[in-house]
PDB file of N, CA and C in Angstrom:
ATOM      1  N   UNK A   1      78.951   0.562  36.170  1.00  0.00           N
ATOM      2  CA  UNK A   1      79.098   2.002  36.159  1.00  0.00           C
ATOM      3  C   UNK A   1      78.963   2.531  37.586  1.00  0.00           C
ATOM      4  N   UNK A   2      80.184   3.382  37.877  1.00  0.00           N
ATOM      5  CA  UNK A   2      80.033   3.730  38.980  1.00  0.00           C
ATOM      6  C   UNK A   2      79.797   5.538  38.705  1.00  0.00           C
ATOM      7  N   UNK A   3      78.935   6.224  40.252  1.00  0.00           N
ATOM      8  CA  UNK A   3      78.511   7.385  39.641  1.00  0.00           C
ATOM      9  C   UNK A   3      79.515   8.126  40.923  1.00  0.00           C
ATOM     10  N   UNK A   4      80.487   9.328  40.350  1.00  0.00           N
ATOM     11  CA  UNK A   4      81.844   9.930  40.725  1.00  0.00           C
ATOM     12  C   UNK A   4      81.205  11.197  41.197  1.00  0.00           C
ATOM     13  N   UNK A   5      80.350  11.739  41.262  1.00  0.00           N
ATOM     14  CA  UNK A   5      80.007  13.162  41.231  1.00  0.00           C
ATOM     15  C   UNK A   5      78.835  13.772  40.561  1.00  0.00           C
ATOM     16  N   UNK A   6      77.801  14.823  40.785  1.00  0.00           N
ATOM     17  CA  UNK A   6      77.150  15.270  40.117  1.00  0.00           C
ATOM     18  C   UNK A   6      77.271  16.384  40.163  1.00  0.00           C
ATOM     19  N   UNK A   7      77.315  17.458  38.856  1.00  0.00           N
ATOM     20  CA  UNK A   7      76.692  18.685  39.037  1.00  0.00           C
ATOM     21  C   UNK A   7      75.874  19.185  38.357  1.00  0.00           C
ATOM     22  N   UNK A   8      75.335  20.474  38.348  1.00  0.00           N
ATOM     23  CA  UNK A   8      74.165  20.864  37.559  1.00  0.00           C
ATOM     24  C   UNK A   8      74.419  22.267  36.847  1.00  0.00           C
ATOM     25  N   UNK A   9      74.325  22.948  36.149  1.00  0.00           N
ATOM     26  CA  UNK A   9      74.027  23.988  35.804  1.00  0.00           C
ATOM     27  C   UNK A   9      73.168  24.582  34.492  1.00  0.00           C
ATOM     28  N   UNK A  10      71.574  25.137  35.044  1.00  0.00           N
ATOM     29  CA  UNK A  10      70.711  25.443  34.400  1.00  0.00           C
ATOM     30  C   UNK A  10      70.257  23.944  34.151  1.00  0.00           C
ATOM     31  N   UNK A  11      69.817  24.301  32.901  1.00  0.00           N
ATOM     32  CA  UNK A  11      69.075  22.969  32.550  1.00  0.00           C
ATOM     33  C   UNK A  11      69.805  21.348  31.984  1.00  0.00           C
ATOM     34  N   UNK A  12      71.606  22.024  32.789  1.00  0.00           N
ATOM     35  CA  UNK A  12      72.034  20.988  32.131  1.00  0.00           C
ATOM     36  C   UNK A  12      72.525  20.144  33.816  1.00  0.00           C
ATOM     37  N   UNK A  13      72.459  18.539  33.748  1.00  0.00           N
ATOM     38  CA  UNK A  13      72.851  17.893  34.730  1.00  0.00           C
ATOM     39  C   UNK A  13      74.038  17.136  34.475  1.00  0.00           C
ATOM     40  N   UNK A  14      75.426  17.170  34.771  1.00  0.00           N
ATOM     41  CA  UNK A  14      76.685  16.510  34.746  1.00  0.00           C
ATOM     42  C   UNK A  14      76.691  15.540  35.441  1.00  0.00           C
ATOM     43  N   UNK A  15      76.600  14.292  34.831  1.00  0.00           N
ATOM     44  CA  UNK A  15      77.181  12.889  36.136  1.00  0.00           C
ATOM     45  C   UNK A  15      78.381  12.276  35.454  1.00  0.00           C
ATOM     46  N   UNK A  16      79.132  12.778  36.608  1.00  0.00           N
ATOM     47  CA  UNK A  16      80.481  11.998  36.482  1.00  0.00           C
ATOM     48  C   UNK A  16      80.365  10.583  36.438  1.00  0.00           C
ATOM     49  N   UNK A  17      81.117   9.631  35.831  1.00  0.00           N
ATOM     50  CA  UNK A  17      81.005   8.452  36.043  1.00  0.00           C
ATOM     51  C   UNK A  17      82.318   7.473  35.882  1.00  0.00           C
ATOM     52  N   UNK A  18      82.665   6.303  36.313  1.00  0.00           N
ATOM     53  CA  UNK A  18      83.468   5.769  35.873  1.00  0.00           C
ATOM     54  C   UNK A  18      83.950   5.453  34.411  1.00  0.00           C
ATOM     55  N   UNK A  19      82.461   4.596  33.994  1.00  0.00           N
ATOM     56  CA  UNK A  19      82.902   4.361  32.335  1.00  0.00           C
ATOM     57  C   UNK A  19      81.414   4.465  32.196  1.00  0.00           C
ATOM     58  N   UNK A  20      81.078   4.646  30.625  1.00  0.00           N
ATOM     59  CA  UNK A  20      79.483   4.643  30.041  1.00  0.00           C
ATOM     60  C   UNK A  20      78.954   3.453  30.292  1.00  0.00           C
ATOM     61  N   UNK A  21      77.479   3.301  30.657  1.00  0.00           N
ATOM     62  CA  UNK A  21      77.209   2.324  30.133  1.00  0.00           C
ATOM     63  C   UNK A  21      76.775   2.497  29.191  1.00  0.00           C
ATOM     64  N   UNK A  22      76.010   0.761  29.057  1.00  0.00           N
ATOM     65  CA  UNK A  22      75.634   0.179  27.544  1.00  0.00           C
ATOM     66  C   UNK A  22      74.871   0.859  27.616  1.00  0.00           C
ATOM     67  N   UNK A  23      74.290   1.340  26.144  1.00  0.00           N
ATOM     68  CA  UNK A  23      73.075   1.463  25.864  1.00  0.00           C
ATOM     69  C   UNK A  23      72.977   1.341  24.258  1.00  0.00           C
ATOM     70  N   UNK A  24      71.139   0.990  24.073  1.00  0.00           N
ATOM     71  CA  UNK A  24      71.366   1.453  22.661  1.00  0.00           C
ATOM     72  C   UNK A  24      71.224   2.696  21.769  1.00  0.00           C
ATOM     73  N   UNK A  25      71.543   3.378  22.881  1.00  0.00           N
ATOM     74  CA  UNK A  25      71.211   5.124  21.615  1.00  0.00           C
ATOM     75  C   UNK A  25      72.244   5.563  20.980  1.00  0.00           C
ATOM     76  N   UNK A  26      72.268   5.899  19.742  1.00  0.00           N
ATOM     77  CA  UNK A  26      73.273   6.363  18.997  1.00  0.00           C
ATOM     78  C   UNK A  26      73.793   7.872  19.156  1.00  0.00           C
ATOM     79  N   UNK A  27      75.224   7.788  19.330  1.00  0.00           N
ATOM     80  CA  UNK A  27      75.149   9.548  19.558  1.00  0.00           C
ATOM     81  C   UNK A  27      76.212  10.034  18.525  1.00  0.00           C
ATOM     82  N   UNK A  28      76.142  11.273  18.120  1.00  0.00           N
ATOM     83  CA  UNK A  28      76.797  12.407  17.425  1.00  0.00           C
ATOM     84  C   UNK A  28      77.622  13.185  17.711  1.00  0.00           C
ATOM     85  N   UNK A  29      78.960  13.513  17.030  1.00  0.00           N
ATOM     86  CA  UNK A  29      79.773  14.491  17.838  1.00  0.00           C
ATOM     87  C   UNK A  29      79.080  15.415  17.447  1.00  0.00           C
ATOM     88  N   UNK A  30      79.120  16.710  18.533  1.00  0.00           N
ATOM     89  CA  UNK A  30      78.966  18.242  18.136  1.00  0.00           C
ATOM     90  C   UNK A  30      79.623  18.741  17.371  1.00  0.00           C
ATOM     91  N   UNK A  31      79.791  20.022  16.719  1.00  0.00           N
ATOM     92  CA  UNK A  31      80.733  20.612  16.246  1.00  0.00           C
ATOM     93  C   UNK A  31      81.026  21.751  17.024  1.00  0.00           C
ATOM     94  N   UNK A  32      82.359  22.227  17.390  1.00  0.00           N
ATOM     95  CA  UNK A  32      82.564  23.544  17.909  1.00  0.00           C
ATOM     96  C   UNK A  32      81.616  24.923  17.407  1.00  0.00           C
ATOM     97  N   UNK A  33      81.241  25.800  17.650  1.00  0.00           N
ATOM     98  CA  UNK A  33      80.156  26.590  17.175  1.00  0.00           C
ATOM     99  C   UNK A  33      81.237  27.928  17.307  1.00  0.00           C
ATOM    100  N   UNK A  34      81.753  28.937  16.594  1.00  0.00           N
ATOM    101  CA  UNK A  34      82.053  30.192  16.898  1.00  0.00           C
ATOM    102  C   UNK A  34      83.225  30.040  17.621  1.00  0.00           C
ATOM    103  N   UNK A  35      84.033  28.768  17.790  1.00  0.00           N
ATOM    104  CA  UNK A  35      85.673  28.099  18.693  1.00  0.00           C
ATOM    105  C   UNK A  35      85.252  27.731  20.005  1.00  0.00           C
ATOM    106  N   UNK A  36      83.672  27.770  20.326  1.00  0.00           N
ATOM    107  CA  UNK A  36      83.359  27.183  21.358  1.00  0.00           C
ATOM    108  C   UNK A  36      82.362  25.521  21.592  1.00  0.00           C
ATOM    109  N   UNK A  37      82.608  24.688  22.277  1.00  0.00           N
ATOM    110  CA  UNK A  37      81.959  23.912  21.937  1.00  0.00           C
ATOM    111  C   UNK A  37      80.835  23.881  23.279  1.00  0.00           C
ATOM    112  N   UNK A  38      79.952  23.840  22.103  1.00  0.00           N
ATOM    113  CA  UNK A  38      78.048  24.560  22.913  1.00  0.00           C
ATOM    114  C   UNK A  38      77.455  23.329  23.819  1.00  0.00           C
ATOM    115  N   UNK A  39      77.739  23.387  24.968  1.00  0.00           N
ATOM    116  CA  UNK A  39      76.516  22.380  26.057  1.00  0.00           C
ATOM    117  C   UNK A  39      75.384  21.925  25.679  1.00  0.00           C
ATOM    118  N   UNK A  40      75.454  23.588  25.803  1.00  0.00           N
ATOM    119  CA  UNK A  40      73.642  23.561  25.717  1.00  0.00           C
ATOM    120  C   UNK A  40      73.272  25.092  24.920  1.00  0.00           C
ATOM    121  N   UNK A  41      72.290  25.120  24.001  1.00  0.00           N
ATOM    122  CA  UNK A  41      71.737  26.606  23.340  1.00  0.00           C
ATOM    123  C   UNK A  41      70.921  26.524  24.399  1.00  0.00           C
ATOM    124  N   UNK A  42      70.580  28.046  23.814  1.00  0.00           N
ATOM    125  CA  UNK A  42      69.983  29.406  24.737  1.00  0.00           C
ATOM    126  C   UNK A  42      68.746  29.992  23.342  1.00  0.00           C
ATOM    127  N   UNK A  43      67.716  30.139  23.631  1.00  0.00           N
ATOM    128  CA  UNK A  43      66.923  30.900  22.518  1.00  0.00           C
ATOM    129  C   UNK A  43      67.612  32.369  22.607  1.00  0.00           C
ATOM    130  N   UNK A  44      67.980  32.973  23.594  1.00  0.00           N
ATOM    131  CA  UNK A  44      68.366  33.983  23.421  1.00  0.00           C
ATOM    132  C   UNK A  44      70.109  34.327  23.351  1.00  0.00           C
ATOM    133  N   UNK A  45      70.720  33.266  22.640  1.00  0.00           N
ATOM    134  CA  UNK A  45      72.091  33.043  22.633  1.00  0.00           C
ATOM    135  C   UNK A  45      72.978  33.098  24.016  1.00  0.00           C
ATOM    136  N   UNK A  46      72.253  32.970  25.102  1.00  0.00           N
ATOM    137  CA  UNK A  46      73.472  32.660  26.470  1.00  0.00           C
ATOM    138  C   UNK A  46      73.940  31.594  26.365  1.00  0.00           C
ATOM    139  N   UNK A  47      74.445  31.034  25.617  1.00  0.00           N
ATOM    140  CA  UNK A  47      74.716  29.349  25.722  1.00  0.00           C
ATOM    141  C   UNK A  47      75.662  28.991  27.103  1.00  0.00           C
ATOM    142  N   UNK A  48      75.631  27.421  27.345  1.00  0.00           N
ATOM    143  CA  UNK A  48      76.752  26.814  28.040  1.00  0.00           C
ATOM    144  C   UNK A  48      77.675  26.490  27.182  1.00  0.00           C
ATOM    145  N   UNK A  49      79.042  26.938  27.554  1.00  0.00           N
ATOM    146  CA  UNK A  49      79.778  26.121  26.065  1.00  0.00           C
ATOM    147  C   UNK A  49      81.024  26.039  27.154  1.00  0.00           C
ATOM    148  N   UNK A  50      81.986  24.952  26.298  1.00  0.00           N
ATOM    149  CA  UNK A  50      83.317  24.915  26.743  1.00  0.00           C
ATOM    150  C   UNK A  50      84.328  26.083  26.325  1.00  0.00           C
ATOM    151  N   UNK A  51      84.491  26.664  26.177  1.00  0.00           N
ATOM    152  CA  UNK A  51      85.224  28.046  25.209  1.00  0.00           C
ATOM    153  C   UNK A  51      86.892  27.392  25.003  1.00  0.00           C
ATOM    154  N   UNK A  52      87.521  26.056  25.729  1.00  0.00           N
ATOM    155  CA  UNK A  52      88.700  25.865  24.986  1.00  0.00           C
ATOM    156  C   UNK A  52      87.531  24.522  24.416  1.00  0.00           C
ATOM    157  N   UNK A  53      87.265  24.111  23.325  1.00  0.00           N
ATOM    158  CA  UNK A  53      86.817  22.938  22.435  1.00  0.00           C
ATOM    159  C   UNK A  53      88.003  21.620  22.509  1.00  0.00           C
ATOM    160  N   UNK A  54      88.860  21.978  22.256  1.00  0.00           N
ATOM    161  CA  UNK A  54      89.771  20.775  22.071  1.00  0.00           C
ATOM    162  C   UNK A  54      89.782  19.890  23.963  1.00  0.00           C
ATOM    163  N   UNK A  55      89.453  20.598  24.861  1.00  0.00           N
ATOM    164  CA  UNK A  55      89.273  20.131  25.863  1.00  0.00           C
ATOM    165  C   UNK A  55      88.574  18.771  26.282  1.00  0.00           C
ATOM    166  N   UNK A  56      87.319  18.560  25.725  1.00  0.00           N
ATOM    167  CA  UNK A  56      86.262  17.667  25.525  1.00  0.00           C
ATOM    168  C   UNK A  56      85.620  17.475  24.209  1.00  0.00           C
ATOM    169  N   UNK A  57      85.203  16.205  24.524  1.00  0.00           N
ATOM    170  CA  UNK A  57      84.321  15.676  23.161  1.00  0.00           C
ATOM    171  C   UNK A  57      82.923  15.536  23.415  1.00  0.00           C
ATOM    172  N   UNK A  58      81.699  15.942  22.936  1.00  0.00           N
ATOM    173  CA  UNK A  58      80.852  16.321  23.472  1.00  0.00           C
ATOM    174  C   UNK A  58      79.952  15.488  22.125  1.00  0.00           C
ATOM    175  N   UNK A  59      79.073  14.384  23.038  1.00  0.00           N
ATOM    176  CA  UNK A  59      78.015  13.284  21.772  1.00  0.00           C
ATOM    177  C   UNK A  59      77.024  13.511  22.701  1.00  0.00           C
ATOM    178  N   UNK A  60      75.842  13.810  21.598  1.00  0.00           N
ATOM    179  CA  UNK A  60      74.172  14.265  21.596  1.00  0.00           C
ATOM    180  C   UNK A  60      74.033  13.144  21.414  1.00  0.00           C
ATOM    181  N   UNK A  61      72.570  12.211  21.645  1.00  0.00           N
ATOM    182  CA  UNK A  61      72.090  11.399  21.526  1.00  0.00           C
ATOM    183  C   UNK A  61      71.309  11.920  20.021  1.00  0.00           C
ATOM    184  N   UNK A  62      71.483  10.469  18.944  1.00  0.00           N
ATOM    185  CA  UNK A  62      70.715  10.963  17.274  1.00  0.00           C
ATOM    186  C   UNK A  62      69.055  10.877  17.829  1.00  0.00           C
ATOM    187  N   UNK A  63      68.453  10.098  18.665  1.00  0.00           N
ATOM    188  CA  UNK A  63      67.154   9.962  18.834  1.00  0.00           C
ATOM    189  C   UNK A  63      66.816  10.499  19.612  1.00  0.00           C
ATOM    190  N   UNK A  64      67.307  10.094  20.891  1.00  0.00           N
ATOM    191  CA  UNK A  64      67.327  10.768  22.453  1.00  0.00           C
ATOM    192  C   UNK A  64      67.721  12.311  22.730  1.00  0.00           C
ATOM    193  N   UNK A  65      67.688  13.202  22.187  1.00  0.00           N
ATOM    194  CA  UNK A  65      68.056  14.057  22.592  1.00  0.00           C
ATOM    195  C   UNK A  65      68.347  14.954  23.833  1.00  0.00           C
ATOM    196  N   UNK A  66      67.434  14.339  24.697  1.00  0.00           N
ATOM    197  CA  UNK A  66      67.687  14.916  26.050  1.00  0.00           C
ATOM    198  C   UNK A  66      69.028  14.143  27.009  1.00  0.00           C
ATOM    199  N   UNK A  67      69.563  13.071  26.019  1.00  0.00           N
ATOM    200  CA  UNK A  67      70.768  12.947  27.167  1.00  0.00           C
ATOM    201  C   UNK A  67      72.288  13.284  26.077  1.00  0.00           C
ATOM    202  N   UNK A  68      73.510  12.978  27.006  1.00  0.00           N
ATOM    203  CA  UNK A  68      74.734  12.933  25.879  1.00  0.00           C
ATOM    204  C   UNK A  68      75.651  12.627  26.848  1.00  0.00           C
ATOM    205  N   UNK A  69      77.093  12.677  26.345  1.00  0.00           N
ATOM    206  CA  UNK A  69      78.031  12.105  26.740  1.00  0.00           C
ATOM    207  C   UNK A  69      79.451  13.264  26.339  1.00  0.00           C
ATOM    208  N   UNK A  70      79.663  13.329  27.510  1.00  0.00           N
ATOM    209  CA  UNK A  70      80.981  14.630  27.656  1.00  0.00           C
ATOM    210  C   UNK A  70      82.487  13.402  27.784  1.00  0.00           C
ATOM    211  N   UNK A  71      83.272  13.970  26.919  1.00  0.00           N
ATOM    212  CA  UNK A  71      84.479  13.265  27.393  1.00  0.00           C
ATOM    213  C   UNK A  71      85.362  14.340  27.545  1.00  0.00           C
ATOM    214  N   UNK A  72      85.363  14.749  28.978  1.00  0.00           N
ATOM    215  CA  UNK A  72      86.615  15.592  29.126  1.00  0.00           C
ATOM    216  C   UNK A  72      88.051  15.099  29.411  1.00  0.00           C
ATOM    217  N   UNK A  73      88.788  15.649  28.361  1.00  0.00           N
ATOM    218  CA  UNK A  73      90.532  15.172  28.189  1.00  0.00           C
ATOM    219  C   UNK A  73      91.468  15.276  28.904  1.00  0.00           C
ATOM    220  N   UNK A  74      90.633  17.208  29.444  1.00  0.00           N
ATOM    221  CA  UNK A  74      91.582  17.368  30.894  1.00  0.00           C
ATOM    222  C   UNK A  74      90.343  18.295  31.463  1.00  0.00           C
ATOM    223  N   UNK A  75      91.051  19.068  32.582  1.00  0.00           N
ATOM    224  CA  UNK A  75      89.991  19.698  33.819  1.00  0.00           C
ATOM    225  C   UNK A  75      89.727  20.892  32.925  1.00  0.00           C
ATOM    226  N   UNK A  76      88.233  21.461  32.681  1.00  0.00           N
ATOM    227  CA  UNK A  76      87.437  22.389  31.992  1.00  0.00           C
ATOM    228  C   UNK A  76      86.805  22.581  32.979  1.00  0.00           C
ATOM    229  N   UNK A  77      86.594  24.584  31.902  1.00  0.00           N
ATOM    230  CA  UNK A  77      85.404  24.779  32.711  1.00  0.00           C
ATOM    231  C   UNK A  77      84.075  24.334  31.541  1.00  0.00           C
ATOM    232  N   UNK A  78      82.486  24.967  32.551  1.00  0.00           N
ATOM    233  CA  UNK A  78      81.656  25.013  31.638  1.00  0.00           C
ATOM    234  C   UNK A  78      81.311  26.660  32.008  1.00  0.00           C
ATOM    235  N   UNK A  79      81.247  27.556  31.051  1.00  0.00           N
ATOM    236  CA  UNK A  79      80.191  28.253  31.385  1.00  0.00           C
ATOM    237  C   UNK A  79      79.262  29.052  30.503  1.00  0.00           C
ATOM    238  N   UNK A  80      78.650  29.931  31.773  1.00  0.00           N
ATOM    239  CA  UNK A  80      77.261  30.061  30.694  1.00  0.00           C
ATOM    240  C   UNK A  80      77.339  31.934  30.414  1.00  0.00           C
ATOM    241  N   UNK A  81      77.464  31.645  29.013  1.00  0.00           N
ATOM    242  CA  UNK A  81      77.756  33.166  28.267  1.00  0.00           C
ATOM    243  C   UNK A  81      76.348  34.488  28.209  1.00  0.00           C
ATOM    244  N   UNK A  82      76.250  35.182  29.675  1.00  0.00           N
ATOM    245  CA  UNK A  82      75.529  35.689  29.961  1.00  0.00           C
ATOM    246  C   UNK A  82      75.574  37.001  30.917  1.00  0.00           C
ATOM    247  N   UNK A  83      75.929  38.389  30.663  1.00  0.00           N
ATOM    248  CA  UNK A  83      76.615  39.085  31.535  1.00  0.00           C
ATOM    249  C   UNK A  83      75.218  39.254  32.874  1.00  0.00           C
ATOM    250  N   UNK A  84      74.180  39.064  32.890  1.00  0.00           N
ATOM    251  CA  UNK A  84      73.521  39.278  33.970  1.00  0.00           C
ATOM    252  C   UNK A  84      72.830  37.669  34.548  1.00  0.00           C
ATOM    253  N   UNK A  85      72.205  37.864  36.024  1.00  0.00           N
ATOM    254  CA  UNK A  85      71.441  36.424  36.204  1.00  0.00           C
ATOM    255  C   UNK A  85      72.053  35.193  35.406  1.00  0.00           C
ATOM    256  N   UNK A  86      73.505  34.777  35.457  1.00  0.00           N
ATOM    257  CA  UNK A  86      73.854  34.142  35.034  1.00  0.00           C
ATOM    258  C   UNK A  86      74.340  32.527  35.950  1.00  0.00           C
ATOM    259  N   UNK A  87      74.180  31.867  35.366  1.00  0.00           N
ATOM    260  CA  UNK A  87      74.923  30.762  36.228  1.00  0.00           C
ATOM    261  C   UNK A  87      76.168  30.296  36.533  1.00  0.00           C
ATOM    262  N   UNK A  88      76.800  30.069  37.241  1.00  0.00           N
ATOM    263  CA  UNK A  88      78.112  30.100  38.171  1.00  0.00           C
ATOM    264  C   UNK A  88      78.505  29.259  37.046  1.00  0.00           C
ATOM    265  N   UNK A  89      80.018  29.340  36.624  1.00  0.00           N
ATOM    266  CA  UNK A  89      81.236  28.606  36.084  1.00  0.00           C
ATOM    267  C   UNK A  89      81.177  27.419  36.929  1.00  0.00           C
ATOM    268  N   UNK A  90      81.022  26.084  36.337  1.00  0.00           N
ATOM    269  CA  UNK A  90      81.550  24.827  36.527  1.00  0.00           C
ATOM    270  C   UNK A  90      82.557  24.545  36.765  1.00  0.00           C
ATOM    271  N   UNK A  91      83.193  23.542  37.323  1.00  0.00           N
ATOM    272  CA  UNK A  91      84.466  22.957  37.213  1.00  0.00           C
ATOM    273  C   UNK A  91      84.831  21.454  36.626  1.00  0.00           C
ATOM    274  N   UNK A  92      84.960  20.663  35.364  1.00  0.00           N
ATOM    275  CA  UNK A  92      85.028  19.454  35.156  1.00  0.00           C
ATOM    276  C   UNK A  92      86.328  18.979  35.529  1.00  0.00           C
ATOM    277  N   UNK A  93      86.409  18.046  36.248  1.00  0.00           N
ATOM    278  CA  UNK A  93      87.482  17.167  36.164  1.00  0.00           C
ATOM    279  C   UNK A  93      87.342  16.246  34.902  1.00  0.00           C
ATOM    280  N   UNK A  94      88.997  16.375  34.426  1.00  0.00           N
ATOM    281  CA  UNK A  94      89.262  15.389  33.351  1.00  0.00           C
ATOM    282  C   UNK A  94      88.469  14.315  33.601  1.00  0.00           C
ATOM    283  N   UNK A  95      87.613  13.656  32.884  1.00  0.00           N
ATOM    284  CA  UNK A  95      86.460  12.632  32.592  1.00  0.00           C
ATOM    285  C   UNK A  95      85.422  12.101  32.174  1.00  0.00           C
ATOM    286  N   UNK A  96      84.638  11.448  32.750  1.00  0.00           N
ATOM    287  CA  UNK A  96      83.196  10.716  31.522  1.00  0.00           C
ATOM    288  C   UNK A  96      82.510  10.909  32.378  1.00  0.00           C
ATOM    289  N   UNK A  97      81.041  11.881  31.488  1.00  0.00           N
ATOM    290  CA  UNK A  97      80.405  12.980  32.202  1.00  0.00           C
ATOM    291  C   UNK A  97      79.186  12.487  31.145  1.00  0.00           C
ATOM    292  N   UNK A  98      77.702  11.811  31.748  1.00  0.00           N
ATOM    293  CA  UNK A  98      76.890  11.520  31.160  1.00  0.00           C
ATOM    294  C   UNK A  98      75.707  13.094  31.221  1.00  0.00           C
ATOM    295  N   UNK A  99      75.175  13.051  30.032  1.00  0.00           N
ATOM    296  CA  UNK A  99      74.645  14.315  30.498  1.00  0.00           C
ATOM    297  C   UNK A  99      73.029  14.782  30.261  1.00  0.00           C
ATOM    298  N   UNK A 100      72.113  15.093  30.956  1.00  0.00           N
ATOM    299  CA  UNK A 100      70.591  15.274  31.309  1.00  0.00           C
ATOM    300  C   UNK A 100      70.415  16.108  31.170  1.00  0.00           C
ATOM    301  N   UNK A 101      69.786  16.286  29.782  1.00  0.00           N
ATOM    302  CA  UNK A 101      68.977  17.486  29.994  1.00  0.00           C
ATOM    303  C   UNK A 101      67.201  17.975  30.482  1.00  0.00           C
ATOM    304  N   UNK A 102      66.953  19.012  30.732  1.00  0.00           N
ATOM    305  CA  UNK A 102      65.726  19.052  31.208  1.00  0.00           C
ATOM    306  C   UNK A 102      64.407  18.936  29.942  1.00  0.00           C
ATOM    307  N   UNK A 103      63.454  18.809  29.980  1.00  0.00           N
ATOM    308  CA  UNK A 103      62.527  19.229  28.977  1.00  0.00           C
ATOM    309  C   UNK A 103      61.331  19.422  29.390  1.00  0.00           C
ATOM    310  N   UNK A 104      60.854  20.305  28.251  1.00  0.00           N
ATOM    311  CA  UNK A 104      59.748  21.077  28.844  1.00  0.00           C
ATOM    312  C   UNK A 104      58.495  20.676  27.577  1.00  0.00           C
ATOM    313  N   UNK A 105      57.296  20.683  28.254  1.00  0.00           N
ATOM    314  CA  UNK A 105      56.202  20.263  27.418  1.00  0.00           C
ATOM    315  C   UNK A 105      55.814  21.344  26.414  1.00  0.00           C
ATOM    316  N   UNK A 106      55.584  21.682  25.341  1.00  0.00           N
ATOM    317  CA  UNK A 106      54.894  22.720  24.524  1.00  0.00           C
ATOM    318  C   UNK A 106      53.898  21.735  23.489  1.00  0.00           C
ATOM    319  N   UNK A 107      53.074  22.796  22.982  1.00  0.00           N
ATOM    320  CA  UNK A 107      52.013  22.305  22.241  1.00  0.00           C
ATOM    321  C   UNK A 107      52.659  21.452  21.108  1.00  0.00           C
ATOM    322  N   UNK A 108      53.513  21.711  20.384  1.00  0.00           N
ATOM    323  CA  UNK A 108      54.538  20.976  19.810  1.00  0.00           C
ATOM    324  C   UNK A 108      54.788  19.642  20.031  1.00  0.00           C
ATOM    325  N   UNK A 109      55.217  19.551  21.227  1.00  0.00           N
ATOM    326  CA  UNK A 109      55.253  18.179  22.440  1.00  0.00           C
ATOM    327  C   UNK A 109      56.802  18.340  22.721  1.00  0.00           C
ATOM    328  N   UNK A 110      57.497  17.326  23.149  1.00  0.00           N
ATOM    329  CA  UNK A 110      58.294  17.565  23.990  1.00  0.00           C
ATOM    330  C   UNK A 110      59.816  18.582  23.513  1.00  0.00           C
ATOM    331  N   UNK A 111      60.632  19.386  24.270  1.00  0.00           N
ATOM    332  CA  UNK A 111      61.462  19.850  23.930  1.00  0.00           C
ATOM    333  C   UNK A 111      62.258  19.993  25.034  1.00  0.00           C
ATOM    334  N   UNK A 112      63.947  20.321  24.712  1.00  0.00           N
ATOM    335  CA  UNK A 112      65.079  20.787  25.331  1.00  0.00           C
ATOM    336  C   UNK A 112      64.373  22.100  25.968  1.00  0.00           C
ATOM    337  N   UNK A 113      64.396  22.084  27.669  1.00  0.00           N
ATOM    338  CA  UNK A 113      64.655  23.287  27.793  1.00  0.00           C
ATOM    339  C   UNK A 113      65.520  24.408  27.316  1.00  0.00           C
ATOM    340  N   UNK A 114      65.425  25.675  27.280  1.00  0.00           N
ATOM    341  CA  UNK A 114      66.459  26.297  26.748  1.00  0.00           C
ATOM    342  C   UNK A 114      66.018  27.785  27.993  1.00  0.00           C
ATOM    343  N   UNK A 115      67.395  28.427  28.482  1.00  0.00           N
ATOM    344  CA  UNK A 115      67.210  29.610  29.383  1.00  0.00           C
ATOM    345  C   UNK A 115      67.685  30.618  28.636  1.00  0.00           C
TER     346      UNK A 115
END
């Protein structure tokens, strides 16, 4: 695996890559949410989403939740649905985009950040 690029936005981290590696975590497609397909939720609904869906295929880890796997088909954006203090529009190049999310400790124990 070679690593092509990184970017970041909010609590989500994009690494471009050549091809996946192995691993053993099982992952899930998303489903488009509202014709958008969601990055990342927002407690207060700003999400990151792709807004064309058919663009990329987007797998959550079933155990792991803090990582996933973007397959973009062609060049997308990402952005984040928020009219103020918002974070800058992404740019994906068509490709395989491993993906990190942040997490934050609560009494609960561990969780997805969410902004």
């Amino acid at each position: 695996m070679k690593i092509l690029d990184q970017q970041r936005q909010g609590e989500v981290l994009f690494i471009q890559v050549d091809e996946f590696p192995l691993d053993k975590e099982e992952y899930q497609s998303a489903t488009p949410e509202n014709g958008m397909l969601v990055v990342a939720h927002s407690e207060t609904g700003h999400h990151h989403v792709i807004d064309r869906p058919k663009q990329a295929d987007l797998l959550i880890g079933k155990v792991n939740k803090f990582i996933g796997r973007l397959i973009a088909k062609e060049d997308c954006e990402v952005k984040h649905l928020r009219s103020f203090d918002t974070h800058k529009t992404i740019n994906l190049p068509k490709g395989k985009y491993i993906l990190r999310y942040r997490k934050e400790y609560t009494p609960e124990g561990l969780r997805r950040v969410m902004d």
